[in-house]
C-alpha atoms as a PDB file:
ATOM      1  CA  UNK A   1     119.654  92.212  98.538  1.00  0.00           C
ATOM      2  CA  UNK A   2     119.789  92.670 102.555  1.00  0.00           C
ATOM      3  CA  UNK A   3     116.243  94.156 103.069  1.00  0.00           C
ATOM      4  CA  UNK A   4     115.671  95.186 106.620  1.00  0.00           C
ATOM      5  CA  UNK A   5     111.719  96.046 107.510  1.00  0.00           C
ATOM      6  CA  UNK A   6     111.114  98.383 110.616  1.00  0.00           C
ATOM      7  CA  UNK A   7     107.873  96.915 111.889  1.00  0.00           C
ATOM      8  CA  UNK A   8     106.405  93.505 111.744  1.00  0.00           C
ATOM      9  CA  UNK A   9     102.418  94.819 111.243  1.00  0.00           C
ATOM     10  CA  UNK A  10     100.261  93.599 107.970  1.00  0.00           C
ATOM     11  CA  UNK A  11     102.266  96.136 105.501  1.00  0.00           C
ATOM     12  CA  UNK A  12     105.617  95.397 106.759  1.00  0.00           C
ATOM     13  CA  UNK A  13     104.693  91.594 107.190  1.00  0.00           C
ATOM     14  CA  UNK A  14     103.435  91.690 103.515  1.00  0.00           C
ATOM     15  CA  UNK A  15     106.449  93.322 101.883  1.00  0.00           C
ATOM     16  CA  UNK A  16     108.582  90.556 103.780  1.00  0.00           C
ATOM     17  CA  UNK A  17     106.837  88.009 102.724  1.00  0.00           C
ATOM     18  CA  UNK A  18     106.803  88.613  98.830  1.00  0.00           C
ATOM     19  CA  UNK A  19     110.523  90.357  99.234  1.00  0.00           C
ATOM     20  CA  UNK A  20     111.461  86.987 100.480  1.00  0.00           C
ATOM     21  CA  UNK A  21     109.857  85.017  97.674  1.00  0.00           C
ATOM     22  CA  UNK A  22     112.155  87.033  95.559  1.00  0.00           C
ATOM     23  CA  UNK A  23     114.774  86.303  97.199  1.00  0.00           C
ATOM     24  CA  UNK A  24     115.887  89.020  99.263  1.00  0.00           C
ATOM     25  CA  UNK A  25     117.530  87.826 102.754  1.00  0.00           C
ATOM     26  CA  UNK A  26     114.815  89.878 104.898  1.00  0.00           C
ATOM     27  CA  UNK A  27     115.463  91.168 108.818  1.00  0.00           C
ATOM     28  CA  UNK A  28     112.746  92.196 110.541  1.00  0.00           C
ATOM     29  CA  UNK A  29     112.930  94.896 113.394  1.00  0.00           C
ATOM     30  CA  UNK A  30     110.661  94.592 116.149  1.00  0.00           C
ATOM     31  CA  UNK A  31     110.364  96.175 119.775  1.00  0.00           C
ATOM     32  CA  UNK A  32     108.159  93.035 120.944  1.00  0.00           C
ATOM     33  CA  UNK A  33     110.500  90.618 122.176  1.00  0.00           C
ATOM     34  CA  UNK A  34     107.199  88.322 122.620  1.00  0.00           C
ATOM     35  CA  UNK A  35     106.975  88.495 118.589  1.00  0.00           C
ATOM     36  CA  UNK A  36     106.905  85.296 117.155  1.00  0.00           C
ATOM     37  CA  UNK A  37     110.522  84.206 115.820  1.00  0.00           C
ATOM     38  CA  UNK A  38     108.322  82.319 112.498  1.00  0.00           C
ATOM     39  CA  UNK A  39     106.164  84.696 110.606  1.00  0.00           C
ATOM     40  CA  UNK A  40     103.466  83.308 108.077  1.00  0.00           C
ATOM     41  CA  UNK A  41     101.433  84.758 105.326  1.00  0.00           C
ATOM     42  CA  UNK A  42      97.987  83.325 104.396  1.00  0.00           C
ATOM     43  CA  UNK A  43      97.293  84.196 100.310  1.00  0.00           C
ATOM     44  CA  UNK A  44      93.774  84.258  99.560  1.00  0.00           C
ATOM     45  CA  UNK A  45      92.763  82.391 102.355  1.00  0.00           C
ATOM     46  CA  UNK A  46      95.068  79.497 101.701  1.00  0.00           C
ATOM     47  CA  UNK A  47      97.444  77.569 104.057  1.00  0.00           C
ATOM     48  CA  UNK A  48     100.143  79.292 105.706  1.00  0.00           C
ATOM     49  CA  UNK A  49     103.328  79.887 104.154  1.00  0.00           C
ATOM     50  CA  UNK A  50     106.732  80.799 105.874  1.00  0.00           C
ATOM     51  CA  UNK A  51     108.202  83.949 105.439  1.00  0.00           C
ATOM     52  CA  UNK A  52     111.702  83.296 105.302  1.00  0.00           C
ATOM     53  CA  UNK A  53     113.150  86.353 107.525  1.00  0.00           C
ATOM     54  CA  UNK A  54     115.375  86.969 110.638  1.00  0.00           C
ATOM     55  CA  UNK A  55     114.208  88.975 113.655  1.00  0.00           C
ATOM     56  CA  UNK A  56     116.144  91.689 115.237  1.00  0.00           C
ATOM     57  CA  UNK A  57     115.454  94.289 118.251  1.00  0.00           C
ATOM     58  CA  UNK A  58     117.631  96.902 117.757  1.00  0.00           C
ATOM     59  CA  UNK A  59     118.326  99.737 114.761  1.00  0.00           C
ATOM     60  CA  UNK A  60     121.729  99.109 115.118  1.00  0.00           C
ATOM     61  CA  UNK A  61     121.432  95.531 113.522  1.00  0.00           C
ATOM     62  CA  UNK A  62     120.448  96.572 110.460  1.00  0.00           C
ATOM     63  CA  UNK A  63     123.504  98.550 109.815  1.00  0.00           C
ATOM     64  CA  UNK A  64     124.535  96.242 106.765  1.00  0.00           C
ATOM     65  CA  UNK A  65     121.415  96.574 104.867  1.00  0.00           C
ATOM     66  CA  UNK A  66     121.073  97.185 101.382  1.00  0.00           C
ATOM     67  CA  UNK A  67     117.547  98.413 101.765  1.00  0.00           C
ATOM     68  CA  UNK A  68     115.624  99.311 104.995  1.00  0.00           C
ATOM     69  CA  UNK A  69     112.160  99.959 104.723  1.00  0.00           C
ATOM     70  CA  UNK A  70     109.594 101.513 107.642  1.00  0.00           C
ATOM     71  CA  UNK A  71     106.826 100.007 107.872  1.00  0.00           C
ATOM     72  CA  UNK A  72     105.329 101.426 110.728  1.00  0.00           C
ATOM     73  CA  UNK A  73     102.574 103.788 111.447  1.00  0.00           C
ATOM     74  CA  UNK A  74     103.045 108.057 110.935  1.00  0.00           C
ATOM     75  CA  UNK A  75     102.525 108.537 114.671  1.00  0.00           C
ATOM     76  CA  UNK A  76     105.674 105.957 115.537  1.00  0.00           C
ATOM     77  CA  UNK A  77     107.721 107.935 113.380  1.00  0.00           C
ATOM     78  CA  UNK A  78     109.043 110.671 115.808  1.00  0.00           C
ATOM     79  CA  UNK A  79     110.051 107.772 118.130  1.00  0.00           C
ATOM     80  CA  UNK A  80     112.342 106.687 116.056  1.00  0.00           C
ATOM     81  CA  UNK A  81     113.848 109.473 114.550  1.00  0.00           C
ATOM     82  CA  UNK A  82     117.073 109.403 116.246  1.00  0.00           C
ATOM     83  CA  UNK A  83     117.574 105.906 115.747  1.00  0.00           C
ATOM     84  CA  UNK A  84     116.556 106.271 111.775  1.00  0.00           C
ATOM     85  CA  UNK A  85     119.453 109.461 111.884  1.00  0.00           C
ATOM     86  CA  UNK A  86     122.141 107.004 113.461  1.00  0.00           C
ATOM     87  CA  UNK A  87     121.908 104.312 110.631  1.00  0.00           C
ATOM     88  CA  UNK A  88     124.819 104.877 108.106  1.00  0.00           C
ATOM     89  CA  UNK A  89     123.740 107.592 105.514  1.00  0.00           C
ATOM     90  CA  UNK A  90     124.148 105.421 102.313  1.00  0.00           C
ATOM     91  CA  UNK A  91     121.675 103.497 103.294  1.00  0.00           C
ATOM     92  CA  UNK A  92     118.384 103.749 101.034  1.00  0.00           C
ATOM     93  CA  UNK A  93     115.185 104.642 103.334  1.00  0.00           C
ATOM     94  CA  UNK A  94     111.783 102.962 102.052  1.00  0.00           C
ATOM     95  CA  UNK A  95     108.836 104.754 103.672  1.00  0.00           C
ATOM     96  CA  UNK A  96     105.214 103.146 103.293  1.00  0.00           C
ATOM     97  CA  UNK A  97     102.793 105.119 105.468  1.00  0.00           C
ATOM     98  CA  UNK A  98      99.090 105.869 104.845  1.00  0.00           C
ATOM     99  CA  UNK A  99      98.255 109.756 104.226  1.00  0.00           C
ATOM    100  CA  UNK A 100     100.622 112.613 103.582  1.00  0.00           C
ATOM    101  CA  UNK A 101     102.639 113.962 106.489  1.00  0.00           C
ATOM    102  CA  UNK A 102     105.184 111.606 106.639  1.00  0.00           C
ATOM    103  CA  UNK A 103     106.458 113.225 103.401  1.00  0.00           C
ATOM    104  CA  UNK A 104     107.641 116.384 105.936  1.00  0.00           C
ATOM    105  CA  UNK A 105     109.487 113.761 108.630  1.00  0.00           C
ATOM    106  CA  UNK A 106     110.779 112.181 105.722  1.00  0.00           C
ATOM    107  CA  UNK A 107     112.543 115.111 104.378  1.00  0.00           C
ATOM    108  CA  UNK A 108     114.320 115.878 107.760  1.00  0.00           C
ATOM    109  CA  UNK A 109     116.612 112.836 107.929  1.00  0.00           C
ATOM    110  CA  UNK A 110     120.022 113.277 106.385  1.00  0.00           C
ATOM    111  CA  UNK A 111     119.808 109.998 104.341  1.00  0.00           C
ATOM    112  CA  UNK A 112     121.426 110.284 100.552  1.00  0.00           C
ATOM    113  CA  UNK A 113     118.265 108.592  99.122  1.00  0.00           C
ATOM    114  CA  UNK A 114     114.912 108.535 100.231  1.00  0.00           C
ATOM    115  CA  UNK A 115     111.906 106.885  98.838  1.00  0.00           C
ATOM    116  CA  UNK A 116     108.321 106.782  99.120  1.00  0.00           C
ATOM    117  CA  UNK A 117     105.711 104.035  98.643  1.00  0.00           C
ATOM    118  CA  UNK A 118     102.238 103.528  97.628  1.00  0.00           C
ATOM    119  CA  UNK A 119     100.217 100.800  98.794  1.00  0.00           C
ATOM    120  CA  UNK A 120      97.146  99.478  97.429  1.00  0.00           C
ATOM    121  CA  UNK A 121      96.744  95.551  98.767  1.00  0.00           C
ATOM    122  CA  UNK A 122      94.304  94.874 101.027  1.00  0.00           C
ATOM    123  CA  UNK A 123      96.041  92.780 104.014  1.00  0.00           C
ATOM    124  CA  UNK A 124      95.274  92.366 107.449  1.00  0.00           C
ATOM    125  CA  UNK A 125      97.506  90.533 110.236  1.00  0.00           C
ATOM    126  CA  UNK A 126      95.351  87.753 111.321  1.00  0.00           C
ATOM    127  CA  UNK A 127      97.297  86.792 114.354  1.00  0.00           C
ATOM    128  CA  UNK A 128     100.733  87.922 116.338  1.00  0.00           C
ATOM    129  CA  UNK A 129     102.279  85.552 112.830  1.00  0.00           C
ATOM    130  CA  UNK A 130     100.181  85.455 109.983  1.00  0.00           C
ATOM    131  CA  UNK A 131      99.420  88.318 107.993  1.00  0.00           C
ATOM    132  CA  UNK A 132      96.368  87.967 105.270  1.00  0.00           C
ATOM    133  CA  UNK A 133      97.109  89.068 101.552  1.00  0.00           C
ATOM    134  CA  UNK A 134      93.241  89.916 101.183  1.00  0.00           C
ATOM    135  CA  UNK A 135      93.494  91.986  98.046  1.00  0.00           C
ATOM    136  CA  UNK A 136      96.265  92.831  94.746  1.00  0.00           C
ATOM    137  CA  UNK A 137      96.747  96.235  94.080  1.00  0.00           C
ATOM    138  CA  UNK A 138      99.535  97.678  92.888  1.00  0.00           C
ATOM    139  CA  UNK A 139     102.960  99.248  94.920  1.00  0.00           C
ATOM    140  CA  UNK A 140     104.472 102.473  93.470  1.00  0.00           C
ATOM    141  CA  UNK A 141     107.757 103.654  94.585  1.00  0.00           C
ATOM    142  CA  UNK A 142     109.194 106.962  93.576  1.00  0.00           C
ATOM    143  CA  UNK A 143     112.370 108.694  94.785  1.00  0.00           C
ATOM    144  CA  UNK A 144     111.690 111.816  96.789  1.00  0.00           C
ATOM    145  CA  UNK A 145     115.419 112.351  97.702  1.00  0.00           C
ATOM    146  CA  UNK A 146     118.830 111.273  95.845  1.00  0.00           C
ATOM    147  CA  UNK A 147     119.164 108.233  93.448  1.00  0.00           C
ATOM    148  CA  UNK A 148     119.312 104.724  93.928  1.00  0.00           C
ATOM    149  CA  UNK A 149     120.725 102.490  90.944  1.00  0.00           C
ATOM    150  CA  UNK A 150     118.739  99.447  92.394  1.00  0.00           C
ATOM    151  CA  UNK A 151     115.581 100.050  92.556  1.00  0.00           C
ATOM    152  CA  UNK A 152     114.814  97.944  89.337  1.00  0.00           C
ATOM    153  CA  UNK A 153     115.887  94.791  91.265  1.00  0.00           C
ATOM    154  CA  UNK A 154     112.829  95.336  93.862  1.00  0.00           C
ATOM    155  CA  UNK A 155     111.030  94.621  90.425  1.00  0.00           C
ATOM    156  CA  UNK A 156     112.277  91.370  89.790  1.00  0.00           C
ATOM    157  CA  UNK A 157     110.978  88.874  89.240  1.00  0.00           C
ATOM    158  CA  UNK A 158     107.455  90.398  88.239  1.00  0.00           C
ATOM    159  CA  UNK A 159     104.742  88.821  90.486  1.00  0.00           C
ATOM    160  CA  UNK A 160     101.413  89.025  89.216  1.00  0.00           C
ATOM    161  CA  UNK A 161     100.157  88.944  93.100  1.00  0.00           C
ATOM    162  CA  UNK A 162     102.888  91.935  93.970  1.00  0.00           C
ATOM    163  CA  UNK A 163     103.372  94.415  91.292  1.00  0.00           C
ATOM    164  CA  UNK A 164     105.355  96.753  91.404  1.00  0.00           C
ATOM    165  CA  UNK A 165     105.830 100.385  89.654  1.00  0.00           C
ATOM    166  CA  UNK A 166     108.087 103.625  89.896  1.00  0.00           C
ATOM    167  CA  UNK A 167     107.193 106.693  89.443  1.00  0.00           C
ATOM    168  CA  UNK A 168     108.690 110.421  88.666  1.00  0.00           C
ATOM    169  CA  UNK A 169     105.487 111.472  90.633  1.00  0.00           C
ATOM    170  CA  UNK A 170     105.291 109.983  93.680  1.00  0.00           C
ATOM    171  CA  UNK A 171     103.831 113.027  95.791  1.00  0.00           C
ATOM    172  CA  UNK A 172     100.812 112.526  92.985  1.00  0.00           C
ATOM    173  CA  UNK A 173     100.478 109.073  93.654  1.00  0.00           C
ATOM    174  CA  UNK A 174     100.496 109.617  97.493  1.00  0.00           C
ATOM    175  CA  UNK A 175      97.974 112.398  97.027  1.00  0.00           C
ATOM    176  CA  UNK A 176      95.246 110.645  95.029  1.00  0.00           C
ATOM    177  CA  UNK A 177      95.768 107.614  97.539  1.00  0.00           C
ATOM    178  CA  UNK A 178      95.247 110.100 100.538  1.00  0.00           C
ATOM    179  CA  UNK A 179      92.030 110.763  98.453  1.00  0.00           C
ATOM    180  CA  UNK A 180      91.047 107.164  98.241  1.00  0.00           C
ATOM    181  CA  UNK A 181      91.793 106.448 102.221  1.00  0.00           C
ATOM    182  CA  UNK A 182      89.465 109.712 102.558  1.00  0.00           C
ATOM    183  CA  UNK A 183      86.985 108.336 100.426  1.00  0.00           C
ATOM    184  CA  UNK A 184      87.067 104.573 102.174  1.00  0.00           C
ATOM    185  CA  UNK A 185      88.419 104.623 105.926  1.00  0.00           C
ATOM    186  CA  UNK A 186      85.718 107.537 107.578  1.00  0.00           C
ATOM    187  CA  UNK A 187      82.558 105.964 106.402  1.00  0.00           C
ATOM    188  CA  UNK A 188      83.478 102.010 107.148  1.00  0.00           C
ATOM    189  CA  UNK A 189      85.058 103.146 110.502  1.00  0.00           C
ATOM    190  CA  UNK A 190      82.058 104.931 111.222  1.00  0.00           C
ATOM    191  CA  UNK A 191      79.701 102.132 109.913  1.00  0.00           C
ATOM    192  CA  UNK A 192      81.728  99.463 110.924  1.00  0.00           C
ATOM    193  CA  UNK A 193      82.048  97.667 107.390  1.00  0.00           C
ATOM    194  CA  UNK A 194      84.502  96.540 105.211  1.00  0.00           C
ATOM    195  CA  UNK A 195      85.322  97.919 102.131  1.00  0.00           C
ATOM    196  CA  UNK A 196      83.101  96.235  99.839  1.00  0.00           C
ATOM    197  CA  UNK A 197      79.827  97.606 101.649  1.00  0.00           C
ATOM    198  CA  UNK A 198      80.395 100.578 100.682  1.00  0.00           C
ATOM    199  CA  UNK A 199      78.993 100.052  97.033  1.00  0.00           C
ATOM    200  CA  UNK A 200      77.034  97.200  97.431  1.00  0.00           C
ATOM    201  CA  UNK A 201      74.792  98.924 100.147  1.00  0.00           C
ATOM    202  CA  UNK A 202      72.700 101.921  98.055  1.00  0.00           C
ATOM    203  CA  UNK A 203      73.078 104.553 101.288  1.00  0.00           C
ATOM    204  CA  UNK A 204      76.870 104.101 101.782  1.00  0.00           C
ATOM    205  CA  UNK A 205      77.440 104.096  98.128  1.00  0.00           C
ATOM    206  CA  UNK A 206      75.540 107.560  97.813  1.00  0.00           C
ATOM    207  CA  UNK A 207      77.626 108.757 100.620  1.00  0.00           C
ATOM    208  CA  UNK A 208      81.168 107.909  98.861  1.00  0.00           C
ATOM    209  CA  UNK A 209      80.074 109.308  96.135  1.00  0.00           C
ATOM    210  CA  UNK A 210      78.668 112.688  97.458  1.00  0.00           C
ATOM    211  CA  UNK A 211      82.282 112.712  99.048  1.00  0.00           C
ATOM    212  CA  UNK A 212      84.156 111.893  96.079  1.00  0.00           C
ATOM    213  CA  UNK A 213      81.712 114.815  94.024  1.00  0.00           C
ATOM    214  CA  UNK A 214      82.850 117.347  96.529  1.00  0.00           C
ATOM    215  CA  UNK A 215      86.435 116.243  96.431  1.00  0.00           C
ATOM    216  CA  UNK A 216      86.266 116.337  92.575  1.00  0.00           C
ATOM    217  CA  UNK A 217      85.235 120.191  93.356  1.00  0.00           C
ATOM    218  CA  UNK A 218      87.960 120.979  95.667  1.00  0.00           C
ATOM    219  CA  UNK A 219      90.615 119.877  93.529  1.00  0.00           C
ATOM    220  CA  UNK A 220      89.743 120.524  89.927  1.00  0.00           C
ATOM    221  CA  UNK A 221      92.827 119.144  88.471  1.00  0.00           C
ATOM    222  CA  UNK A 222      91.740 115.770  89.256  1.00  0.00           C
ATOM    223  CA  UNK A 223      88.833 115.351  87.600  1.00  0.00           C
ATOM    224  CA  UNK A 224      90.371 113.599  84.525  1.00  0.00           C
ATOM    225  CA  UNK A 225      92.818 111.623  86.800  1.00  0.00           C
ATOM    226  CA  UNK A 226      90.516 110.006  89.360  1.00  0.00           C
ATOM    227  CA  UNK A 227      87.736 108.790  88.331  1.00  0.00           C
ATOM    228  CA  UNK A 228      85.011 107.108  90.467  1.00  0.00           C
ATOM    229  CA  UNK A 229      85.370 103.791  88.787  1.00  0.00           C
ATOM    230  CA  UNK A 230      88.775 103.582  90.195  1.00  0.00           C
ATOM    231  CA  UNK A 231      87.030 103.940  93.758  1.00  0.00           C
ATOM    232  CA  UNK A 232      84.375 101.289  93.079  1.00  0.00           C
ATOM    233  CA  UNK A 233      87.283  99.082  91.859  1.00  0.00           C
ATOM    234  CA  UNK A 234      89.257  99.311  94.775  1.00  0.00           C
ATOM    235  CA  UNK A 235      86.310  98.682  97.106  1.00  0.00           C
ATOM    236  CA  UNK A 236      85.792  95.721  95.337  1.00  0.00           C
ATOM    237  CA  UNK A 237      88.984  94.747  95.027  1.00  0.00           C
ATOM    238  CA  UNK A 238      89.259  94.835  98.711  1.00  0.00           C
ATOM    239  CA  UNK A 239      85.976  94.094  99.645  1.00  0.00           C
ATOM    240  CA  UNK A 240      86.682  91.899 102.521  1.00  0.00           C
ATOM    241  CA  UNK A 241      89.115  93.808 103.782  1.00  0.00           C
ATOM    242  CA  UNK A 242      88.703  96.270 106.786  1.00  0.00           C
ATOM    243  CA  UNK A 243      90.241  99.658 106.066  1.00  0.00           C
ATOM    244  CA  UNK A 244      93.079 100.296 108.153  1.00  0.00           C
ATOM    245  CA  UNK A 245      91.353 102.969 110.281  1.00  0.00           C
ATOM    246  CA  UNK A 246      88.745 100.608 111.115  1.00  0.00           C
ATOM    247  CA  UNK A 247      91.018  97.775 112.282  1.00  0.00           C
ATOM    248  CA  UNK A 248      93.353 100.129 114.303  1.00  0.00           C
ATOM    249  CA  UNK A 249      89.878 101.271 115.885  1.00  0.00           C
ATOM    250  CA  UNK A 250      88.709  97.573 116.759  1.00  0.00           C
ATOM    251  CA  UNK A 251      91.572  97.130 118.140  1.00  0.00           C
ATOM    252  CA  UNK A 252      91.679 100.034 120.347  1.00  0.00           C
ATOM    253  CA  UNK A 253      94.443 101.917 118.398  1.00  0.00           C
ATOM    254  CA  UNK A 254      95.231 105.250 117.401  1.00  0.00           C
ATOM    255  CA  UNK A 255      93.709 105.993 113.989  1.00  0.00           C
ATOM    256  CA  UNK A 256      95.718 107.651 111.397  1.00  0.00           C
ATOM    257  CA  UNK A 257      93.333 110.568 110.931  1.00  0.00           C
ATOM    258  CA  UNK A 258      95.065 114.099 110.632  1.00  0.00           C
ATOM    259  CA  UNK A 259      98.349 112.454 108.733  1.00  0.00           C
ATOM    260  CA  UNK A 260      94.651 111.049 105.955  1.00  0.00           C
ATOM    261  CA  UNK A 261      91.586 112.941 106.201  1.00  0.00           C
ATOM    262  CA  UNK A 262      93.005 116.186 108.100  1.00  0.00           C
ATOM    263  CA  UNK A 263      95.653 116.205 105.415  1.00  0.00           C
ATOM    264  CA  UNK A 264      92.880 116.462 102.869  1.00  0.00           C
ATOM    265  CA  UNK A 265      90.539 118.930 104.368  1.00  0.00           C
ATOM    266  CA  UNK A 266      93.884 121.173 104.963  1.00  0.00           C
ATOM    267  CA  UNK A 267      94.698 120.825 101.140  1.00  0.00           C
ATOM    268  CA  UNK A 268      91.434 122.180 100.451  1.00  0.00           C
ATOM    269  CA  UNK A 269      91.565 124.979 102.943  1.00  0.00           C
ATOM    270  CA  UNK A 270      94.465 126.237 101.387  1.00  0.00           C
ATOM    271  CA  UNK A 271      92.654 126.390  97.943  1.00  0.00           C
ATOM    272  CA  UNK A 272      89.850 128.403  99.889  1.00  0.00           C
ATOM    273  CA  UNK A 273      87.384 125.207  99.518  1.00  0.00           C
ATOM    274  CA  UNK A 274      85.084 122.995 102.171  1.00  0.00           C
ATOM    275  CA  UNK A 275      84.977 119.611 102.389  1.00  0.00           C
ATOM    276  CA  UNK A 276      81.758 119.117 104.362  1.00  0.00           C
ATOM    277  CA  UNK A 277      80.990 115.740 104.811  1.00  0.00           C
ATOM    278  CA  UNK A 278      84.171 114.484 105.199  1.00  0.00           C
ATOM    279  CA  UNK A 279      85.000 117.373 107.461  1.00  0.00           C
ATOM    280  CA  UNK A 280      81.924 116.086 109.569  1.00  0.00           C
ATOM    281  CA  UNK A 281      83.491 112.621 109.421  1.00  0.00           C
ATOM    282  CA  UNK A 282      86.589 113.911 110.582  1.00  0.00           C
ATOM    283  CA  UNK A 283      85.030 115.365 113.741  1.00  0.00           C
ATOM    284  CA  UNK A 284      83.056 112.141 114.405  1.00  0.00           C
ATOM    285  CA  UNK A 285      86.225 110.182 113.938  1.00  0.00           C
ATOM    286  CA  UNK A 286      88.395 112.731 116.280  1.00  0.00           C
ATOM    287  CA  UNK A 287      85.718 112.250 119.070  1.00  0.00           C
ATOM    288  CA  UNK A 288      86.363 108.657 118.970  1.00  0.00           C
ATOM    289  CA  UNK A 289      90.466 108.775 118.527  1.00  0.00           C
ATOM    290  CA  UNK A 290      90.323 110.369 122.059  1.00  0.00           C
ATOM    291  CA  UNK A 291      88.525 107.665 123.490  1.00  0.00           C
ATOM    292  CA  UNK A 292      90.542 105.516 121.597  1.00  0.00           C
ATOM    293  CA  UNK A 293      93.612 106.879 123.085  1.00  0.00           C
ATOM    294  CA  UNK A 294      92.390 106.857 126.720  1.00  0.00           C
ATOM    295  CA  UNK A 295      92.286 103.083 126.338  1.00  0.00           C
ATOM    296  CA  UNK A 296      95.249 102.539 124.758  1.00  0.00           C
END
């Protein structure tokens, strides 16, 4: 397939990279025209591959995709919302954002099919070329809007170091990871950790887990769904890794905070229940998005 990828950051550099592997002819859209025209992925630490791909600078150039996905982050989406509405309407939309509200923007473009991705790899763009797979976890795609007959081929071949699922319940799947980005990005942005610290180290792990207990409170029905093994897991899994929030606020970038953890503590408002520590977290983190901002 012709896969076109709105956004050239660690998720859309990863996607590219094992997309291409498969190979899918891959065009990259970027608003940099200093962006390198040879991208490279490092897996577990290893030498640098090529990602075979093509770079392009405007939405009109990918006007012949099968596929395009958007890759960038929730607060870039408005931006390029009238771009996104002039692309033909047949052509599938792929969105893989962090947190929940993109699910709204989503479902105001005219598209036929829309789709929604979950992302659980831990990968972080080491350079303006190289992105780092640091950590497998698993993609799930679901359809929020229409059909699309070729979805299966995004599954072949399997790759053991990419899977891939589908799912019927995608808004689920986006939910629980919402919960997992709650339960990981506040306290190693606030720390300044990566993800593994937070249950090797006895204090943060009490912390997550006083978070996750609350949670578990706030929304009953998950109590048999999500279980805190999955959240040591994923630390571990990724335990090199910097959570996205924490890399966006190294590098003096807006943190994806109300579209994650506001998203959450509204959910729970709604249902009448309190989220205290991570509501506490949120206000830490909001004090430091506005500085953030100021220096952007």
């Amino acid at each position: 397939m012709n896969i076109g990828i709105i956004g050239a950051g660690s998720i859309g550099m990863l996607f590219g990279a094992y997309l291409a592997e498969a190979k899918h002819s891959i065009t990259f859209l970027v608003r940099d025209s200093n962006t390198p025209n040879k991208l490279y992925i490092e897996k577990s630490n290893t030498v640098k591959q090529l990602i075979p791909s093509n770079l392009v600078f405007k939405m009109g150039e990918l006007n012949e995709m099968d596929l395009i996905i958007i890759a960038v982050k929730y607060h870039h989406l408005q931006s390029i919302k009238d771009e996104l509405d002039a692309l033909p309407k047949n052509i599938p939309l792929l969105f893989l954002q962090n947190g929940l509200l993109h699910l709204t923007f989503a479902t105001t473009l005219k598209h036929d099919t829309i789709m929604i991705g979950s992302v659980l790899h831990g990968a972080m763009k080491k350079d303006a070329h190289t992105v780092q797979h640091l950590g497998i976890g698993v993609t799930t795609i679901g359809i929020l809007k229409g059909e699309w007959e070729r979805i299966e081929e995004l599954l072949l071949p399997p790759n053991a170091h990419f899977p891939l699922e589908i799912s019927s319940q995608i808004e689920d799947v986006l939910f629980k990871k919402a919960m997992l980005n709650s339960l990981i990005n506040p306290l190693t942005t606030i720390a300044r950790v990566p993800n593994g610290e937070l249950v090797k180290n006895l204090a943060y792990k009490t912390i997550t887990k006083n978070i996750y207990d609350e949670m578990m409170e706030a929304f009953e029905e998950w109590k048999d769904r999500f279980s805190w093994e999955e959240v040591v897991t994923l630390c571990m899994n990724t335990q090199y890794n910097h959570s996205s929030m924490l890399k966006d606020y190294e590098n003096g970038r807006l943190m994806e905070l109300d579209t994650i953890v506001g998203a959450i503590i509204e959910e729970a408002r709604k249902r009448n229940k309190k989220l205290p520590i991570l509501h506490a977290f949120y206000l830490l983190l909001h004090e430091k998005n506005e500085v953030g901002e100021r220096h952007l």
